[in-house]
C-alpha atoms as a PDB file:
ATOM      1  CA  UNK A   1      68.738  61.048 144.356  1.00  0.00           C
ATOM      2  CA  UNK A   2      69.724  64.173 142.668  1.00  0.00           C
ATOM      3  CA  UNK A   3      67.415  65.981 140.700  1.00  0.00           C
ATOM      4  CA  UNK A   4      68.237  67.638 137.252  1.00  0.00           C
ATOM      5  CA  UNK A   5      66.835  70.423 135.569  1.00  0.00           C
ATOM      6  CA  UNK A   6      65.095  69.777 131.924  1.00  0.00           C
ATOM      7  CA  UNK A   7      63.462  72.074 130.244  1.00  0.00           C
ATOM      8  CA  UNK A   8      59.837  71.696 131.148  1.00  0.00           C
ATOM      9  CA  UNK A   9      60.975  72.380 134.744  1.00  0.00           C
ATOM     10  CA  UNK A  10      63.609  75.091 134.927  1.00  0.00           C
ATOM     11  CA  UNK A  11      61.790  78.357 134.973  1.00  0.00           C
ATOM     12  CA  UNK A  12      58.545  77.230 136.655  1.00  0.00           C
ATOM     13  CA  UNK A  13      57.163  79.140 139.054  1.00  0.00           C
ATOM     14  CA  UNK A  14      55.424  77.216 142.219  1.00  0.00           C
ATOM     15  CA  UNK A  15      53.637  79.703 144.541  1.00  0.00           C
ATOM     16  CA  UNK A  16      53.441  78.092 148.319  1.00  0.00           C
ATOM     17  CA  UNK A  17      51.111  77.801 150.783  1.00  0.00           C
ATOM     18  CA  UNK A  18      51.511  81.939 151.562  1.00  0.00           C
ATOM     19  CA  UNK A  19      51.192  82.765 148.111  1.00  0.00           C
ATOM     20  CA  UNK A  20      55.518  83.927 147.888  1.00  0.00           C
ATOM     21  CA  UNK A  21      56.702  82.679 144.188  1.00  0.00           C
ATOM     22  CA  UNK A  22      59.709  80.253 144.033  1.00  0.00           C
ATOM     23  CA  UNK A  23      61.443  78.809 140.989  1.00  0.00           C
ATOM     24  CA  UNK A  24      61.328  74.998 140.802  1.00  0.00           C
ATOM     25  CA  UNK A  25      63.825  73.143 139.566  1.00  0.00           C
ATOM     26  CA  UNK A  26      64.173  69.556 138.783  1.00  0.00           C
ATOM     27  CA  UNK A  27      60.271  68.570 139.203  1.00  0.00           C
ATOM     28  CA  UNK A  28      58.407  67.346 136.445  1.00  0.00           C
ATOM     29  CA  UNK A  29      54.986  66.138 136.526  1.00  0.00           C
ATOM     30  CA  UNK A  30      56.596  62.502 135.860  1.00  0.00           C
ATOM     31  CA  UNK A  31      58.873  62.575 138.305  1.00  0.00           C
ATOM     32  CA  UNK A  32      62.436  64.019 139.177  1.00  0.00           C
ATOM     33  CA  UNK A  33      64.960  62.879 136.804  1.00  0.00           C
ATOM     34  CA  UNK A  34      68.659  61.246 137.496  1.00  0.00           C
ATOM     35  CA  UNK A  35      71.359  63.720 136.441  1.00  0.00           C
ATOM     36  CA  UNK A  36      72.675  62.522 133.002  1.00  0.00           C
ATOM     37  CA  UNK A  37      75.368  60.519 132.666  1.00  0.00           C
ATOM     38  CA  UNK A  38      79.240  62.564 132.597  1.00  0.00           C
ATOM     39  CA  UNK A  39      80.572  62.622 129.095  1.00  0.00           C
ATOM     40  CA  UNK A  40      83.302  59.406 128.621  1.00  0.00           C
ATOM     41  CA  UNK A  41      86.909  60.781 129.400  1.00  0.00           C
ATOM     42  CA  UNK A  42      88.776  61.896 125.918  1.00  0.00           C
ATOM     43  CA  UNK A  43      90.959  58.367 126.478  1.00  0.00           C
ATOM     44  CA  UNK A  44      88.085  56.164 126.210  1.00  0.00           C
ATOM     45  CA  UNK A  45      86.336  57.977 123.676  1.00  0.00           C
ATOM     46  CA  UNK A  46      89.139  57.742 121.119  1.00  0.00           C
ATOM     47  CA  UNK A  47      89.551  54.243 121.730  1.00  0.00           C
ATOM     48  CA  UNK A  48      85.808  53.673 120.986  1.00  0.00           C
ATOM     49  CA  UNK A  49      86.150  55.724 117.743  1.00  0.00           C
ATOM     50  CA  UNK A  50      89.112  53.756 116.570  1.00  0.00           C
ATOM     51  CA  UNK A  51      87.371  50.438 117.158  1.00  0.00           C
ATOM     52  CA  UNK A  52      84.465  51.458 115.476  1.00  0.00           C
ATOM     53  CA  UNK A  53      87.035  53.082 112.556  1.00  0.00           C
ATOM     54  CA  UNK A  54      88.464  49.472 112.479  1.00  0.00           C
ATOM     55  CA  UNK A  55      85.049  47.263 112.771  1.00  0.00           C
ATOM     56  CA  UNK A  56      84.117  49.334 109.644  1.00  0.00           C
ATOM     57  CA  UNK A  57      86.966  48.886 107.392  1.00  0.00           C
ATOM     58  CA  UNK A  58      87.996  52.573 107.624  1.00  0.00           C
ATOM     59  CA  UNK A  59      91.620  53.323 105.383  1.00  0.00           C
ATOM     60  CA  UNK A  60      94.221  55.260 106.459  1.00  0.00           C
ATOM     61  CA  UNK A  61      93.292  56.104 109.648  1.00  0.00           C
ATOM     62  CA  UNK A  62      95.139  58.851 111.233  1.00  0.00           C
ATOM     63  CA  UNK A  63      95.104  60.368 115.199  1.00  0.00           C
ATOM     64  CA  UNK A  64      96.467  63.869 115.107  1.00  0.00           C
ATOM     65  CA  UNK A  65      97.088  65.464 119.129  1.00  0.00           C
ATOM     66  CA  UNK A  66      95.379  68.499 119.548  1.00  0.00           C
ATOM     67  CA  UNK A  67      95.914  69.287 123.002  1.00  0.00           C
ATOM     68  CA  UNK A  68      97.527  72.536 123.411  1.00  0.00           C
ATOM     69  CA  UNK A  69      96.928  73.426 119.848  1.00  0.00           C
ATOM     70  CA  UNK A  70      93.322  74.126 119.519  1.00  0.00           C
ATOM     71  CA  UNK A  71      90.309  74.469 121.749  1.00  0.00           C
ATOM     72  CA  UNK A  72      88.125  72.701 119.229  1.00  0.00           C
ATOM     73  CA  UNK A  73      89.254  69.167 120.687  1.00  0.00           C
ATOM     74  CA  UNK A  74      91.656  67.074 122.233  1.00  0.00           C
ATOM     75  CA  UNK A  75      92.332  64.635 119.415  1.00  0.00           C
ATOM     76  CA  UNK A  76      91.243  64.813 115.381  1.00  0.00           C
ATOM     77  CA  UNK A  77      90.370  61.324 113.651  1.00  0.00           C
ATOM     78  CA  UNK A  78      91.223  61.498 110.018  1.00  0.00           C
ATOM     79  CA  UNK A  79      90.106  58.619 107.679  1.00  0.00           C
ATOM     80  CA  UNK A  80      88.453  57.035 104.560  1.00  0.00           C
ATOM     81  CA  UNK A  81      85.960  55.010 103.017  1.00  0.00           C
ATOM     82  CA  UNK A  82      86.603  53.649  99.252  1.00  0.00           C
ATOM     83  CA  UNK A  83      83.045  55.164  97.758  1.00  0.00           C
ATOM     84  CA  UNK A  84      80.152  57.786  99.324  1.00  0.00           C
ATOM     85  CA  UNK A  85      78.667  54.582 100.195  1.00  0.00           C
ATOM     86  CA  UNK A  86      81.187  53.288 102.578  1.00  0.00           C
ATOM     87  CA  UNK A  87      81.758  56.742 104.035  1.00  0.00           C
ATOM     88  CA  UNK A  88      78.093  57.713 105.275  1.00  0.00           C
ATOM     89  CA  UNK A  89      78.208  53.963 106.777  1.00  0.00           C
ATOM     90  CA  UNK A  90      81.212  54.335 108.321  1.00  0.00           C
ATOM     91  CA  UNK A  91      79.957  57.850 110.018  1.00  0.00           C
ATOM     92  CA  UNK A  92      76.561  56.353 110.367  1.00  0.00           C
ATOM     93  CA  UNK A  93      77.662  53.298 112.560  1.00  0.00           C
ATOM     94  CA  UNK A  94      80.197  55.387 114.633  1.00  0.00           C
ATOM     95  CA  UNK A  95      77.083  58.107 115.445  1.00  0.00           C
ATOM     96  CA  UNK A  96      75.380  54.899 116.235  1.00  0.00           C
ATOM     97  CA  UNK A  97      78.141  53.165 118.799  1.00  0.00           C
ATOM     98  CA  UNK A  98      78.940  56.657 119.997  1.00  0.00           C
ATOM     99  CA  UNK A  99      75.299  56.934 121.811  1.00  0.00           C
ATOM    100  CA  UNK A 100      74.744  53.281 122.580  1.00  0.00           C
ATOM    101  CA  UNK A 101      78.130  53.013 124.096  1.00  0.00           C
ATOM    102  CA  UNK A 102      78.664  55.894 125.706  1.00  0.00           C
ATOM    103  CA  UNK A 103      75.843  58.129 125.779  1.00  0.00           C
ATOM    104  CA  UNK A 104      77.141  60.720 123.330  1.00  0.00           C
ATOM    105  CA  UNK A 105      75.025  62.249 121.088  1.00  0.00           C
ATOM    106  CA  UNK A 106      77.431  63.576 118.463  1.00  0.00           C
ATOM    107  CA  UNK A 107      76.904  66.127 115.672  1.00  0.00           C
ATOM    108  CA  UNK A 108      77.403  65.754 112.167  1.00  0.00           C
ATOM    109  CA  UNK A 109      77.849  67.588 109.119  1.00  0.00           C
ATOM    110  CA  UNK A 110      78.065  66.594 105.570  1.00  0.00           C
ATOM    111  CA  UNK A 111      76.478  62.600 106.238  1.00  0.00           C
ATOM    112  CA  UNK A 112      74.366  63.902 102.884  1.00  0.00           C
ATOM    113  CA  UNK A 113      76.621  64.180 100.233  1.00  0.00           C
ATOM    114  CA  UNK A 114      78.729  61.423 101.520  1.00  0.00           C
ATOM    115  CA  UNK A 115      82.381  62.659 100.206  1.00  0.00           C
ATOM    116  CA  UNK A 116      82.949  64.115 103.790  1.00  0.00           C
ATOM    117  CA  UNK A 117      81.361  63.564 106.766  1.00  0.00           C
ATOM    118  CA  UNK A 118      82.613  65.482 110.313  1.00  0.00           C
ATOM    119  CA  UNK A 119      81.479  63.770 113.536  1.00  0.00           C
ATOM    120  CA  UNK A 120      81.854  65.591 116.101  1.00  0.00           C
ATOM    121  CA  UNK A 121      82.442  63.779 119.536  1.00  0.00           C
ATOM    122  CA  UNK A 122      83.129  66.451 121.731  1.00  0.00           C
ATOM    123  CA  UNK A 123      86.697  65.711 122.670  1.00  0.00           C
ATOM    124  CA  UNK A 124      87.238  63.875 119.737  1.00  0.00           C
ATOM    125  CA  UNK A 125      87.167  65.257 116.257  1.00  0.00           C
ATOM    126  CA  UNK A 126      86.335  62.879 113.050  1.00  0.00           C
ATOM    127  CA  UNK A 127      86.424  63.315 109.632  1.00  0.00           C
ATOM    128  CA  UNK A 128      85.698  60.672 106.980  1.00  0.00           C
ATOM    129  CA  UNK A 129      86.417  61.107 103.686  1.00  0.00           C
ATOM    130  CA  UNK A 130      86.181  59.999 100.179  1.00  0.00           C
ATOM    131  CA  UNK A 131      90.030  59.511  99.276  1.00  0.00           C
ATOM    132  CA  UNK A 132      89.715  61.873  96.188  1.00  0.00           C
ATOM    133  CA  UNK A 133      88.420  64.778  99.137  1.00  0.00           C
ATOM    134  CA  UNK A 134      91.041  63.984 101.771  1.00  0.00           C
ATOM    135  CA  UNK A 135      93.755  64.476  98.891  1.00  0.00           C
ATOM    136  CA  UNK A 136      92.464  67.375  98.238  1.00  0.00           C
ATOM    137  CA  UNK A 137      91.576  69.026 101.547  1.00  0.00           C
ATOM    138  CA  UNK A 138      94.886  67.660 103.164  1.00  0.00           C
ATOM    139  CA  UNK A 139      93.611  68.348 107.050  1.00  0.00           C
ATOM    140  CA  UNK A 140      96.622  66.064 107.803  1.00  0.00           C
ATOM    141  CA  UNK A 141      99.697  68.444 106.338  1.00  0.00           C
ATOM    142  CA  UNK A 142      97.704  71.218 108.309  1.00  0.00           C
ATOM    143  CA  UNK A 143      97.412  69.717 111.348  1.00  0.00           C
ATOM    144  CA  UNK A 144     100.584  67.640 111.732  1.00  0.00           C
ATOM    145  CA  UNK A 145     103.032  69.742 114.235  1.00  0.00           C
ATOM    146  CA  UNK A 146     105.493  70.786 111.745  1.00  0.00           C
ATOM    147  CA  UNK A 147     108.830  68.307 111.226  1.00  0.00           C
ATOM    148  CA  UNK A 148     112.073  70.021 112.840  1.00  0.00           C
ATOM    149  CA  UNK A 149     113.846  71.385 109.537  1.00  0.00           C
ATOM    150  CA  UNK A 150     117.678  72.100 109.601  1.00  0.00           C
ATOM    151  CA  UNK A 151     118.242  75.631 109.084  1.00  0.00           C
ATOM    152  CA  UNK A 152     119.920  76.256 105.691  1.00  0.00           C
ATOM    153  CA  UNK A 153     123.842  75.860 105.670  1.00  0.00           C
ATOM    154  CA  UNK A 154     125.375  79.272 105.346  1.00  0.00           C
ATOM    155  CA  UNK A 155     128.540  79.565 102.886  1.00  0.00           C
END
């Protein structure tokens, strides 16, 4: 079994039978500890965000590529909820599905006010918005690579 280090155990100092000082790692006084689980692959983790976008009702849901573009994340999840209401549930239940089904503990901002809410997943960025917020924030038109555009016809 491998043993991982948590906080109560890295740093502790164990003196031996000599009295020389050596740093323990991985014991705890309730026992070693598995190593956690590895974080889903960026594949599987979008598909469980879009089925928990779906199961929800979410509108308009948008994937935008990121790889290559950013360093923030892979991928960026853009949707909406029809009211506050239906937004924070929407973020609520996907926080939720995120850690039972695949050990992620994502953070959030914004699940207060309920007009937008930004999950982030790691790999995965998701924001879920009011549609009056996402109108006016337009993360789509910023992150959308931009459409080829002839050049302008000389006379």
């Amino acid at each position: 079994m491998l043993y991982w280090p948590t906080k109560a155990s890295v740093g502790a100092v164990r003196r031996d039978s000599q009295g020389d000082s050596t740093l323990a790692y991985g014991e705890l006084a309730a026992g070693p500890q598995a190593a956690p689980e590895a974080a889903p692959e960026q594949g599987r983790l979008l598909e469980e965000i879009l089925t928990s976008l779906e199961d929800d009702k979410a509108e308009d849901v948008v994937t935008i590529d990121l790889k290559g573009r950013s360093t923030i994340a892979d991928a960026m999840v853009v949707c909406s909820g029809r009211s506050s209401r239906q937004v924070g549930a929407i973020a609520e239940k996907l926080i939720d599905r995120l850690k039972d089904r695949c050990g992620l503990v994502a953070r959030t901002e914004g699940r207060d006010a309920g007009d937008w809410v930004l999950i982030d997943a790691g790999d995965v960025v998701v924001h879920v918005f009011r549609p009056e917020v996402r109108d006016f924030y337009q993360l789509e038109k910023m992150w959308q690579p931009a459409a080829a555009t002839p050049p302008p016809a000389s006379s």
